[in-house]
PDB file of N, CA and C in Angstrom:
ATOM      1  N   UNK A   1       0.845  -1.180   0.000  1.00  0.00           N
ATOM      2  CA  UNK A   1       0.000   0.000   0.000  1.00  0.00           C
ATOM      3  C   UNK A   1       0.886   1.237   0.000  1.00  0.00           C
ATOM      4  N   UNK A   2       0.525   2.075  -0.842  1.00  0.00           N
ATOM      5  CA  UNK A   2       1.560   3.422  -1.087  1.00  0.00           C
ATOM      6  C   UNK A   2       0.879   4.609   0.274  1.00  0.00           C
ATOM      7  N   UNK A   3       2.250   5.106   0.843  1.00  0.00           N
ATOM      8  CA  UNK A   3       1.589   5.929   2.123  1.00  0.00           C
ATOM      9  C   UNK A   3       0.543   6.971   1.744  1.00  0.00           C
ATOM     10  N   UNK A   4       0.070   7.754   0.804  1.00  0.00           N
ATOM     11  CA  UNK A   4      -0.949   8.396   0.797  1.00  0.00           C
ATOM     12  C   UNK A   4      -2.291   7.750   0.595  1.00  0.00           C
ATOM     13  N   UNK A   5      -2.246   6.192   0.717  1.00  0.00           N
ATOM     14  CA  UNK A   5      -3.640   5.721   0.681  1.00  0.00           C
ATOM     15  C   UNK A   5      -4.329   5.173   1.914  1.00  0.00           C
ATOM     16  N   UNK A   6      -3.250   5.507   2.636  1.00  0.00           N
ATOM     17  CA  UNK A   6      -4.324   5.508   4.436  1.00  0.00           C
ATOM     18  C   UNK A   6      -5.495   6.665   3.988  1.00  0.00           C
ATOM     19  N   UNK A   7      -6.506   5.864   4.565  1.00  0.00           N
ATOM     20  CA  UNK A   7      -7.041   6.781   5.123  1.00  0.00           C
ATOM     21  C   UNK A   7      -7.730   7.033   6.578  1.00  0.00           C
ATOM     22  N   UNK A   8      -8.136   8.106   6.674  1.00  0.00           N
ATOM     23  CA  UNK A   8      -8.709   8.247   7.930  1.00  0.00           C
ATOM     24  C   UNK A   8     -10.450   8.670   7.682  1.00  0.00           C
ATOM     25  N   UNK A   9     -11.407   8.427   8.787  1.00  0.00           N
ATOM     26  CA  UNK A   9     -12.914   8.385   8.335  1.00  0.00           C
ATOM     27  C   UNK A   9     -12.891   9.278   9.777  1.00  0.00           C
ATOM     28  N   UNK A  10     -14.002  10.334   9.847  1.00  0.00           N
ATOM     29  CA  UNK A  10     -14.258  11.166  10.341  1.00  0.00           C
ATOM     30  C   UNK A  10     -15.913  10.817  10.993  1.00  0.00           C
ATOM     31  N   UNK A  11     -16.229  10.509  12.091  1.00  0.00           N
ATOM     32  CA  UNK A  11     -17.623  10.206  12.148  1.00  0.00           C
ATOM     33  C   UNK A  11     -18.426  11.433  12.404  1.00  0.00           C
ATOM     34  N   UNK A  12     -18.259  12.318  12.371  1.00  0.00           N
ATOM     35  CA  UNK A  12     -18.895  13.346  12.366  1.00  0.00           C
ATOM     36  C   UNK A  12     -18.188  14.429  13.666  1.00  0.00           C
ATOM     37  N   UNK A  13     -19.203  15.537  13.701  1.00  0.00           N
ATOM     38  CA  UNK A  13     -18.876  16.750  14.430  1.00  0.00           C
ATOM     39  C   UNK A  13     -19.860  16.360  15.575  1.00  0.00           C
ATOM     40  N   UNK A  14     -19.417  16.885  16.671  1.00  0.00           N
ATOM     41  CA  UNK A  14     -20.176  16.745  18.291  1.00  0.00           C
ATOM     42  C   UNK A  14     -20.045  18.230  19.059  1.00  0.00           C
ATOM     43  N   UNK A  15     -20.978  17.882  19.262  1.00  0.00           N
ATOM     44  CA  UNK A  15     -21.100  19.163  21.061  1.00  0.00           C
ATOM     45  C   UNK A  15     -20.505  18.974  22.156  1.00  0.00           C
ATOM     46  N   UNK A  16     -19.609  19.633  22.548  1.00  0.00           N
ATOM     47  CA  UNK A  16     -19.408  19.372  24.199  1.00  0.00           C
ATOM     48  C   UNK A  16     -20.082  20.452  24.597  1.00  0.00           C
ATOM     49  N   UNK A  17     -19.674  20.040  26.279  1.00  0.00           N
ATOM     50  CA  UNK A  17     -20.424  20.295  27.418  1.00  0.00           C
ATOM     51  C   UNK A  17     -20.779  22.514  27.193  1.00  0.00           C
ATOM     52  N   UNK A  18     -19.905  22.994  26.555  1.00  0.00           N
ATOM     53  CA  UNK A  18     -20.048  24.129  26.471  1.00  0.00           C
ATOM     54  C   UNK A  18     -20.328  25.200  25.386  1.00  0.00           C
ATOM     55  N   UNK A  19     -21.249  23.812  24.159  1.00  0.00           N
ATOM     56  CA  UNK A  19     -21.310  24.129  22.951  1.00  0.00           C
ATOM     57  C   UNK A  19     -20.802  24.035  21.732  1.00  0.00           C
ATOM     58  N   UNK A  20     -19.156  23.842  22.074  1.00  0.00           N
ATOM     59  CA  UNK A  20     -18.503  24.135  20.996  1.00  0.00           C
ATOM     60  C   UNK A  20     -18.151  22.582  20.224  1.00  0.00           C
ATOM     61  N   UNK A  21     -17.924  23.052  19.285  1.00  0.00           N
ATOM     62  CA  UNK A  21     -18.068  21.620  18.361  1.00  0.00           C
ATOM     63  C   UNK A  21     -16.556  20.974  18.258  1.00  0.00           C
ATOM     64  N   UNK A  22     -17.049  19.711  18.578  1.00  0.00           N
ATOM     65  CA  UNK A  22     -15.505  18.980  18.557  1.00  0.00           C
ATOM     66  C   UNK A  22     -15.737  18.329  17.306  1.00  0.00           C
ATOM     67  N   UNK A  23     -14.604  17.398  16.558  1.00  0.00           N
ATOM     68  CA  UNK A  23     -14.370  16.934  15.575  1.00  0.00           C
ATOM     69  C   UNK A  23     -13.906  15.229  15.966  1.00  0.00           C
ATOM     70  N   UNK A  24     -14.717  14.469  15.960  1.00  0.00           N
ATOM     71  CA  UNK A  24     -14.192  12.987  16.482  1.00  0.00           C
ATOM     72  C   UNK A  24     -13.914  12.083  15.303  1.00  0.00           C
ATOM     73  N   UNK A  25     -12.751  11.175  15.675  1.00  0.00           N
ATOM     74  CA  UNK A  25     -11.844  10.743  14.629  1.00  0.00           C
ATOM     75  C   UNK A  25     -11.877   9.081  15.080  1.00  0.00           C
ATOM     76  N   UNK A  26     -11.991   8.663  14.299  1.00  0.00           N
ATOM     77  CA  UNK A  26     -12.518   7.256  14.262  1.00  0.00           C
ATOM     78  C   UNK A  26     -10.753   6.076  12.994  1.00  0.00           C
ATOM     79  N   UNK A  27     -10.204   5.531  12.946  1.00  0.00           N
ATOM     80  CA  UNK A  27      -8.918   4.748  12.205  1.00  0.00           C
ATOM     81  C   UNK A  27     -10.015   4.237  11.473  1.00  0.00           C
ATOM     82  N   UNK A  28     -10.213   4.642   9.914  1.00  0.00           N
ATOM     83  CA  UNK A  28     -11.022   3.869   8.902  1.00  0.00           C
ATOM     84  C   UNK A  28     -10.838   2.779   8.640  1.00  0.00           C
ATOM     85  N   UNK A  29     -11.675   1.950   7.905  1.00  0.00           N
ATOM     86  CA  UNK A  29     -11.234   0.912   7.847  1.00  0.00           C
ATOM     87  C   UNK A  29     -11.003   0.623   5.813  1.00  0.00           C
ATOM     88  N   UNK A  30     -11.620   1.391   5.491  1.00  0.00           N
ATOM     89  CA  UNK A  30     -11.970   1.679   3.881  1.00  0.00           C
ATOM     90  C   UNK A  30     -13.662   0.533   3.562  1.00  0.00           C
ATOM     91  N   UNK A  31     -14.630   0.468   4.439  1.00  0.00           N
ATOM     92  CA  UNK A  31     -15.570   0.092   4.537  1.00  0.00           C
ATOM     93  C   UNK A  31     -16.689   0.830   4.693  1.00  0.00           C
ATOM     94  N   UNK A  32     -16.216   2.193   4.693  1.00  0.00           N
ATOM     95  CA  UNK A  32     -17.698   3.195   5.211  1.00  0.00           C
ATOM     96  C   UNK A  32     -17.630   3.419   3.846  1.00  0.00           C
ATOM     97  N   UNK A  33     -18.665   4.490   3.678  1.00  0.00           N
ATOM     98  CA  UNK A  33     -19.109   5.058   2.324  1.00  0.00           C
ATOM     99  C   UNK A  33     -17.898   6.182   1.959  1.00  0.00           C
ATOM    100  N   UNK A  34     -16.686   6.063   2.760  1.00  0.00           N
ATOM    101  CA  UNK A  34     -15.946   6.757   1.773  1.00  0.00           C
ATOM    102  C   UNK A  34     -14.709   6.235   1.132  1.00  0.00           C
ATOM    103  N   UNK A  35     -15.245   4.914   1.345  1.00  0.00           N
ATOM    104  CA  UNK A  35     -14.238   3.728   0.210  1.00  0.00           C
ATOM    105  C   UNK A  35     -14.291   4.184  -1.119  1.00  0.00           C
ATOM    106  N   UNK A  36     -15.121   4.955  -1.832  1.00  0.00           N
ATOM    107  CA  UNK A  36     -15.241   5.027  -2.829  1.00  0.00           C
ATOM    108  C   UNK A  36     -14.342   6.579  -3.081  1.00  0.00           C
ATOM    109  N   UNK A  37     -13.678   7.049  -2.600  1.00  0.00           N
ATOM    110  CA  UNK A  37     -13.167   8.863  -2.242  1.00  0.00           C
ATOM    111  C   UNK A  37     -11.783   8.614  -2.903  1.00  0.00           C
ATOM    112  N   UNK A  38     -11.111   9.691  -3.934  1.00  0.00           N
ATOM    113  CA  UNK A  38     -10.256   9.780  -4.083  1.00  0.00           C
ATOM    114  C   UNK A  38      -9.337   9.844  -3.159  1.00  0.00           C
ATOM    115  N   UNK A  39      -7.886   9.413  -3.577  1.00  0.00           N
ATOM    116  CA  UNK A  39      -6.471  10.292  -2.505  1.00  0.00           C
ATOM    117  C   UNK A  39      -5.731  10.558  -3.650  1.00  0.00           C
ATOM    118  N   UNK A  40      -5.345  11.752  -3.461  1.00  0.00           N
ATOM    119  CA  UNK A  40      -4.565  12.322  -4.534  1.00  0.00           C
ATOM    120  C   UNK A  40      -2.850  12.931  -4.008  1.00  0.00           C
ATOM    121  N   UNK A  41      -1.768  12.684  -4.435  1.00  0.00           N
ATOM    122  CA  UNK A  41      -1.107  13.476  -4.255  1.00  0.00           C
ATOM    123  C   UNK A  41      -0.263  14.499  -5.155  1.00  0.00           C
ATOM    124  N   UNK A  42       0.224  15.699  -4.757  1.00  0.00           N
ATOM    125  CA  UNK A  42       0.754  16.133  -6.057  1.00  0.00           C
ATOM    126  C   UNK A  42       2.308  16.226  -5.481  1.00  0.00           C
ATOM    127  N   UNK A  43       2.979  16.409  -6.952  1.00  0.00           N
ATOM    128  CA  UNK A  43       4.254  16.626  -7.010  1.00  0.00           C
ATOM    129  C   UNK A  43       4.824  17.298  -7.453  1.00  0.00           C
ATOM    130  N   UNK A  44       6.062  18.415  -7.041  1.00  0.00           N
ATOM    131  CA  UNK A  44       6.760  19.286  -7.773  1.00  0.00           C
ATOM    132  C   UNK A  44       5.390  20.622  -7.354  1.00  0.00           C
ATOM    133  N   UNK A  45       6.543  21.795  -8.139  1.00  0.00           N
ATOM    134  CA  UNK A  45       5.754  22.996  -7.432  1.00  0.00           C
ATOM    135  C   UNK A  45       5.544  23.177  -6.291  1.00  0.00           C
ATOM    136  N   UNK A  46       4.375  24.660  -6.167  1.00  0.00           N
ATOM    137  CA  UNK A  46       4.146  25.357  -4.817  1.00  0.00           C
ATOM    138  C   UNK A  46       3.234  24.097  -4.039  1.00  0.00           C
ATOM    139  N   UNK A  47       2.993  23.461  -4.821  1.00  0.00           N
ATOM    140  CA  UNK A  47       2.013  22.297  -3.796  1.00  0.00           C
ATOM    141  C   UNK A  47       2.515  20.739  -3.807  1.00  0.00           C
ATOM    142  N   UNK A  48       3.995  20.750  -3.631  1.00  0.00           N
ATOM    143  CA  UNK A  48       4.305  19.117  -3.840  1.00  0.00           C
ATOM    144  C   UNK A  48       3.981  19.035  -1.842  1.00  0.00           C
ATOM    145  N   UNK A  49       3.965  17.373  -1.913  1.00  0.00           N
ATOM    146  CA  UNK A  49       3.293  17.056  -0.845  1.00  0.00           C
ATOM    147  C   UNK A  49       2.206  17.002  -0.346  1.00  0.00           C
ATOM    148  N   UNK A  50       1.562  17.500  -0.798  1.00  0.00           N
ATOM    149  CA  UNK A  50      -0.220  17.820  -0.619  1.00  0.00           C
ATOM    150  C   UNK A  50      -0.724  16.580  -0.428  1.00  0.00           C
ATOM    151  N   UNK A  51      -1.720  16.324  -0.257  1.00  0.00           N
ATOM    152  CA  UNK A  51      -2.442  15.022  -0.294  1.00  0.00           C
ATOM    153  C   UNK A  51      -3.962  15.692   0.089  1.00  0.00           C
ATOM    154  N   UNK A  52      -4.637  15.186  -1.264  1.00  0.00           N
ATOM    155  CA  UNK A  52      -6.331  15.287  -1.345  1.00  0.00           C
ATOM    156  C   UNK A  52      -6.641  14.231  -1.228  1.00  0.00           C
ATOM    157  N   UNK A  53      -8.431  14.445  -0.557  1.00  0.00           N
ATOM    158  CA  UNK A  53      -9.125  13.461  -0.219  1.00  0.00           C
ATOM    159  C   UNK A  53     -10.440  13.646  -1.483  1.00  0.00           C
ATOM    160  N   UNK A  54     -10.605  13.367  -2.161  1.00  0.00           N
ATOM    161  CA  UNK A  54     -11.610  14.044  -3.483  1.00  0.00           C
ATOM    162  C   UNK A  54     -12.887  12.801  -2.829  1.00  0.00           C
ATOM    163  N   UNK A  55     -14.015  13.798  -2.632  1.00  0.00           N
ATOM    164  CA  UNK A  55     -15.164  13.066  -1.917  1.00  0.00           C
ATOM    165  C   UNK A  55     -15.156  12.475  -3.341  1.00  0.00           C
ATOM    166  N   UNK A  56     -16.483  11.099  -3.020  1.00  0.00           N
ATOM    167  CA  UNK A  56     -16.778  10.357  -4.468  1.00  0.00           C
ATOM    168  C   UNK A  56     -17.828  11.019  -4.545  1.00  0.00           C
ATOM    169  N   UNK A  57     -18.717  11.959  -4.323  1.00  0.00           N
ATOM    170  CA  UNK A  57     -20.001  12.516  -5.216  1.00  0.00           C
ATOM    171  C   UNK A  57     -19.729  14.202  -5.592  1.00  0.00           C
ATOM    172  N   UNK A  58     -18.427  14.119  -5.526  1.00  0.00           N
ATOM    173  CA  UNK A  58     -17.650  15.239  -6.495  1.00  0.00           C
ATOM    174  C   UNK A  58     -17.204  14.838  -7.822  1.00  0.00           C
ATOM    175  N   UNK A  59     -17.380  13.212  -8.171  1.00  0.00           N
ATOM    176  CA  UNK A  59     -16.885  12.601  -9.705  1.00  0.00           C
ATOM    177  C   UNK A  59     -15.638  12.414  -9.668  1.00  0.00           C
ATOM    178  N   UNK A  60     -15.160  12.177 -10.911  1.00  0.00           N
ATOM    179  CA  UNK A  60     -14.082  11.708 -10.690  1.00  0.00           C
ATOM    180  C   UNK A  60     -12.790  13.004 -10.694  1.00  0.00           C
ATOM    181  N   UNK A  61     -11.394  12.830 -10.625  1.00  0.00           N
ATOM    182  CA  UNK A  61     -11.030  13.658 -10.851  1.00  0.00           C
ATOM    183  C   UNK A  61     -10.722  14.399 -12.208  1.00  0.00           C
ATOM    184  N   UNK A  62     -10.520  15.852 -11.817  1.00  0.00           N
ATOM    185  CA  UNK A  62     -10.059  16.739 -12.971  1.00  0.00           C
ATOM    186  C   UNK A  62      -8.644  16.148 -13.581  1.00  0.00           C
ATOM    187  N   UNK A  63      -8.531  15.804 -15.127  1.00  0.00           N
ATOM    188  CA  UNK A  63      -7.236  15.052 -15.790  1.00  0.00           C
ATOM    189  C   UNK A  63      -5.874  16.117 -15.715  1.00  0.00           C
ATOM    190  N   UNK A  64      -6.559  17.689 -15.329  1.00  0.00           N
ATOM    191  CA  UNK A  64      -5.987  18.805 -15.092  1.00  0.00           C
ATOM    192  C   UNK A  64      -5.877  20.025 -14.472  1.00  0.00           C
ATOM    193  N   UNK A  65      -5.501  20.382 -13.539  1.00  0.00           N
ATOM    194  CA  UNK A  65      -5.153  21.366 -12.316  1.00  0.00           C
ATOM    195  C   UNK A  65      -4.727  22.120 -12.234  1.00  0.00           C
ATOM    196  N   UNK A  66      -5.167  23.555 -12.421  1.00  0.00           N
ATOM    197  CA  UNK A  66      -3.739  24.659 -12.518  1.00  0.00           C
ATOM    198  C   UNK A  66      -4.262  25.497 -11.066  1.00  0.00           C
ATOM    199  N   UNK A  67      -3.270  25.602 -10.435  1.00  0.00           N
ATOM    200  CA  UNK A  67      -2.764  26.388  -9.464  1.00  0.00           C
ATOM    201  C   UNK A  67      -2.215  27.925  -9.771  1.00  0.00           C
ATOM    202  N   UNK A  68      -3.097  28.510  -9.067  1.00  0.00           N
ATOM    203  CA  UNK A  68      -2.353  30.359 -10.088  1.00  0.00           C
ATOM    204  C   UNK A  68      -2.415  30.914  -8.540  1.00  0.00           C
ATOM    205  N   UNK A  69      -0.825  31.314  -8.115  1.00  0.00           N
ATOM    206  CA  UNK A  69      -0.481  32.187  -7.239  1.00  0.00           C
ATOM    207  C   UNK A  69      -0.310  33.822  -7.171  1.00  0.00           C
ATOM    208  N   UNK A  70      -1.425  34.481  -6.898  1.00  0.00           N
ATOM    209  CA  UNK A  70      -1.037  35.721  -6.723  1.00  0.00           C
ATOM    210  C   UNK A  70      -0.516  36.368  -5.063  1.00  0.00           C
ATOM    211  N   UNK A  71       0.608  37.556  -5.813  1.00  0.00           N
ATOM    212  CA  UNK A  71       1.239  37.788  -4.665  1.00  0.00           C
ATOM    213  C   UNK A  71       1.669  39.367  -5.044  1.00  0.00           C
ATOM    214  N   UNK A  72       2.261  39.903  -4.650  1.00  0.00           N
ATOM    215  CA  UNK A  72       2.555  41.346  -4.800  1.00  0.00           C
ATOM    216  C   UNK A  72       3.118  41.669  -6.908  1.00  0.00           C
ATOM    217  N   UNK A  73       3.997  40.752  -6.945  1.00  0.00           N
ATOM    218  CA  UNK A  73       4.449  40.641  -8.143  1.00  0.00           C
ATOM    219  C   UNK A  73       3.260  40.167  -9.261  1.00  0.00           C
ATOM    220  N   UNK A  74       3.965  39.529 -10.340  1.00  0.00           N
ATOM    221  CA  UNK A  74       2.826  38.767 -11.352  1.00  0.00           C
ATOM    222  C   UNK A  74       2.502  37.239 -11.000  1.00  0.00           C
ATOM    223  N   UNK A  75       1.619  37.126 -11.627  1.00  0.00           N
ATOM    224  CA  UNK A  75       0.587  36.120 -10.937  1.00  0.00           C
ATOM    225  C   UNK A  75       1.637  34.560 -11.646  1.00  0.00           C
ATOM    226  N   UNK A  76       1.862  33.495 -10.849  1.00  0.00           N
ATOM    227  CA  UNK A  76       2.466  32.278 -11.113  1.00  0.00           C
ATOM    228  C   UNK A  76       1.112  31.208 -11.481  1.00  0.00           C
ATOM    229  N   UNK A  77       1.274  30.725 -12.274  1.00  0.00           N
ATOM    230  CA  UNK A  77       0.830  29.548 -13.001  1.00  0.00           C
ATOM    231  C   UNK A  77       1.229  28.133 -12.989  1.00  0.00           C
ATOM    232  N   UNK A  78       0.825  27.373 -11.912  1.00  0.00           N
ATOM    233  CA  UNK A  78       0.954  25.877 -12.650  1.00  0.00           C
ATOM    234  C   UNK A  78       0.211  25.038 -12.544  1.00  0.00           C
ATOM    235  N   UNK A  79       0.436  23.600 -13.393  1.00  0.00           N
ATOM    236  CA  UNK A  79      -0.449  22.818 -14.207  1.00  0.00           C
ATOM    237  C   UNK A  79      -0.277  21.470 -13.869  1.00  0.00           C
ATOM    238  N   UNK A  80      -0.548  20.758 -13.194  1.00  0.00           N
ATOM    239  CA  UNK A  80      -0.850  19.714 -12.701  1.00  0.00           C
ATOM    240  C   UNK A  80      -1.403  18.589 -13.846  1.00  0.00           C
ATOM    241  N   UNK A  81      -1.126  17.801 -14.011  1.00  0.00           N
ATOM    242  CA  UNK A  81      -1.440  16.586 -14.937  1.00  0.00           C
ATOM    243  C   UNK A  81      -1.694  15.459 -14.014  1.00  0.00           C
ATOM    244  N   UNK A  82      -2.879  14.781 -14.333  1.00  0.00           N
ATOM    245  CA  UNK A  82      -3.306  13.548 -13.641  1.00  0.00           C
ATOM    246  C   UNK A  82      -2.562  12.285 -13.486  1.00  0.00           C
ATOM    247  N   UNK A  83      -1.879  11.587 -13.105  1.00  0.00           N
ATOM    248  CA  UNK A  83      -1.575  10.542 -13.560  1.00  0.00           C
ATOM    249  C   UNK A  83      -2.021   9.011 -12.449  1.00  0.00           C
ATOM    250  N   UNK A  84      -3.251   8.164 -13.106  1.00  0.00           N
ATOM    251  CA  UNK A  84      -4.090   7.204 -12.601  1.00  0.00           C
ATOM    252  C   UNK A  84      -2.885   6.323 -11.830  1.00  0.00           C
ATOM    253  N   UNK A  85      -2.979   5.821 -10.079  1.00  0.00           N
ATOM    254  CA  UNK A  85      -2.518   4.530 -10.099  1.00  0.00           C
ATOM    255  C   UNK A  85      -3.655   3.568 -10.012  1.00  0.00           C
ATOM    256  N   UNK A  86      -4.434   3.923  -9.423  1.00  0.00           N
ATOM    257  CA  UNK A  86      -5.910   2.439  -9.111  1.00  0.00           C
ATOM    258  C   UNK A  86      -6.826   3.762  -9.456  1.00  0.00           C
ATOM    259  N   UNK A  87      -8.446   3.076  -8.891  1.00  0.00           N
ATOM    260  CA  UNK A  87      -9.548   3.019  -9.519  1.00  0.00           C
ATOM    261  C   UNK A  87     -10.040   4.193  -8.202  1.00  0.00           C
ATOM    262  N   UNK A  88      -9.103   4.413  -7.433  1.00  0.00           N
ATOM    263  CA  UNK A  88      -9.204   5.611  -6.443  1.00  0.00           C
ATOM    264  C   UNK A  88      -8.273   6.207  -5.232  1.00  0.00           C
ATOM    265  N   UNK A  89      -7.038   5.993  -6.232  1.00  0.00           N
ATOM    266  CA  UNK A  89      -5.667   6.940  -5.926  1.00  0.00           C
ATOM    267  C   UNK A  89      -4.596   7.265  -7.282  1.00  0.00           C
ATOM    268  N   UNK A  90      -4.033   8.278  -7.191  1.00  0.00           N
ATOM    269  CA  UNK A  90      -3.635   8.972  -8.140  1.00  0.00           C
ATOM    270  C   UNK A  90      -2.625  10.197  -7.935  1.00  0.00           C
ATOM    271  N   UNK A  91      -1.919  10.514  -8.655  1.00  0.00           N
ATOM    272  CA  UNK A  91      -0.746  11.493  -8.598  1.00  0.00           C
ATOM    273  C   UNK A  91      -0.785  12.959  -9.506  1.00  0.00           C
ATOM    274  N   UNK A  92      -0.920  13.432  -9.282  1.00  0.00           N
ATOM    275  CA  UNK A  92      -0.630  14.771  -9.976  1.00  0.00           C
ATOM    276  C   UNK A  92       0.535  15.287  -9.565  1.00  0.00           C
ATOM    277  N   UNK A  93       1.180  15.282 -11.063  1.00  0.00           N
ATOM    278  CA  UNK A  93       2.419  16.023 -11.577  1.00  0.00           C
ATOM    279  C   UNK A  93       2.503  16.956 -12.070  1.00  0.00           C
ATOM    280  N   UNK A  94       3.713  18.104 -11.433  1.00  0.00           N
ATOM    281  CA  UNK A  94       3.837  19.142 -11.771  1.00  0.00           C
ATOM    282  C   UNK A  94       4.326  19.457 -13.214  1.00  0.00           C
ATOM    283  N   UNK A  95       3.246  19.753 -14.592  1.00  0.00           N
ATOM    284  CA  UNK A  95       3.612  20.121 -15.919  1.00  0.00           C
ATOM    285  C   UNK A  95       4.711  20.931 -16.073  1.00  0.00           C
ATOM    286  N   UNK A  96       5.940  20.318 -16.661  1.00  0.00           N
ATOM    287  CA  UNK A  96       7.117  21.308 -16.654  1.00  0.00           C
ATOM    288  C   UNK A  96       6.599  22.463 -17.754  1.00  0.00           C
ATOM    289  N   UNK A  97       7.289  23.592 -17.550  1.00  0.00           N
ATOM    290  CA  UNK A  97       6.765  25.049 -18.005  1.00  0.00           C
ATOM    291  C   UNK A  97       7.564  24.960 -19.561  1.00  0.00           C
ATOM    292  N   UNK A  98       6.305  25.896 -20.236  1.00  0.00           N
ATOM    293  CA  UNK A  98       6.470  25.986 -21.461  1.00  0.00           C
ATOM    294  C   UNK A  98       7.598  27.050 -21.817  1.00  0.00           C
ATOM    295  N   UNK A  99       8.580  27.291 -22.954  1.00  0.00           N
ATOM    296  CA  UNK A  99       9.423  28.387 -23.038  1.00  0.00           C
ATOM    297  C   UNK A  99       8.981  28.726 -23.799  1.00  0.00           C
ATOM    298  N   UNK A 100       8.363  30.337 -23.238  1.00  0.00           N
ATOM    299  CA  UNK A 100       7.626  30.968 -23.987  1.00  0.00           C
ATOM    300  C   UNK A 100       8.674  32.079 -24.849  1.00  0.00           C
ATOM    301  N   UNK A 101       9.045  32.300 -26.075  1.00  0.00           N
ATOM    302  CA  UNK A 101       9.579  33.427 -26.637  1.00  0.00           C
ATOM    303  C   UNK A 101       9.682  34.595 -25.982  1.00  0.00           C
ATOM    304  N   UNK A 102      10.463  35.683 -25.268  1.00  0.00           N
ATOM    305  CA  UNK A 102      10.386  36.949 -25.108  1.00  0.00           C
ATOM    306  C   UNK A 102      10.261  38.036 -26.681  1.00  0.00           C
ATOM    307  N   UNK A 103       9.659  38.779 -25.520  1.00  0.00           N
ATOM    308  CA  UNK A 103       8.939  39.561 -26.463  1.00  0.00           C
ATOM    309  C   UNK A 103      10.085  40.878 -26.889  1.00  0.00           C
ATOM    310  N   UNK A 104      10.295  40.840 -28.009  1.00  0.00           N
ATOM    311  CA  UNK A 104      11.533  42.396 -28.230  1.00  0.00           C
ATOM    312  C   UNK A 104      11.154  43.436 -28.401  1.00  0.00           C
ATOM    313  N   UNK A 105      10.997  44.260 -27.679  1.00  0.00           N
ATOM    314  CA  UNK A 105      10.312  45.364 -27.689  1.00  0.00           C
ATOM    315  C   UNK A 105      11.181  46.557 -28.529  1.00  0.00           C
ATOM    316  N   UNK A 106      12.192  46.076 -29.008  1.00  0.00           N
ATOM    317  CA  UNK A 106      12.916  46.956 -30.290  1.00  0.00           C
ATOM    318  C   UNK A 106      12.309  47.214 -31.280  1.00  0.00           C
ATOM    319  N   UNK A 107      11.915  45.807 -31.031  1.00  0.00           N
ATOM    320  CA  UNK A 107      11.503  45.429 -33.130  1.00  0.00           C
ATOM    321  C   UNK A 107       9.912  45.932 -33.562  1.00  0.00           C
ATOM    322  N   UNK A 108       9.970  47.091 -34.018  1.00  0.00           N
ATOM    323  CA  UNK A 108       8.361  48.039 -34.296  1.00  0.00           C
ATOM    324  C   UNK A 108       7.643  46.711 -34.848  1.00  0.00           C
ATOM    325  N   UNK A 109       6.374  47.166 -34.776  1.00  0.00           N
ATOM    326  CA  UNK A 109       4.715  45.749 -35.095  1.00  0.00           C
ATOM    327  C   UNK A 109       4.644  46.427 -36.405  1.00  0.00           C
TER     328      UNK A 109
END
């Protein structure tokens, strides 16, 4: 079993004694209804390491992912490509970047 296909099952949200909602955590077994849930991980780029849980009545996954970082400067772009291992885990790889021509701003249009 590859380590991003643990999973963990969540039995729901609870009240304690003073209202506030706790979050109780249950060791899945891959037998509840979210046997059927993606795990995704990606690689390379601002998001290697990640690991998604893609509910199953979200479909299947997107074959493609772009990530666009804005920050003070110009906005970063990247592109994630699907790549299937089973029937509900999977890898997304970081699309190496295109070389785009610079533009010469000498040369009149």
């Amino acid at each position: 079993m590859l380590p991003w296909t643990a999973r963990r099952a969540y039995s729901g949200w609870s009240r304690n004694e003073r209202g506030s909602a706790e979050l109780s955590e249950d060791a899945g077994t891959g037998t509840d209804e979210a046997a059927d849930d993606a795990v995704l991980l990606f690689v390379g780029g601002p998001l290697d390491g990640r690991v998604e849980i893609r509910a199953a009545r979200h479909g299947d996954p997107l074959p493609t992912i772009t990530h666009v970082h804005l920050h003070g400067g110009p906005k970063v772009v990247h592109r994630y490509d699907l790549q299937t291992l089973t029937d509900s885990a999977g890898v997304y790889t970081l699309r190496p970047r295109e070389q785009q021509p610079a533009r010469d701003e000498s040369v009149a249009d």
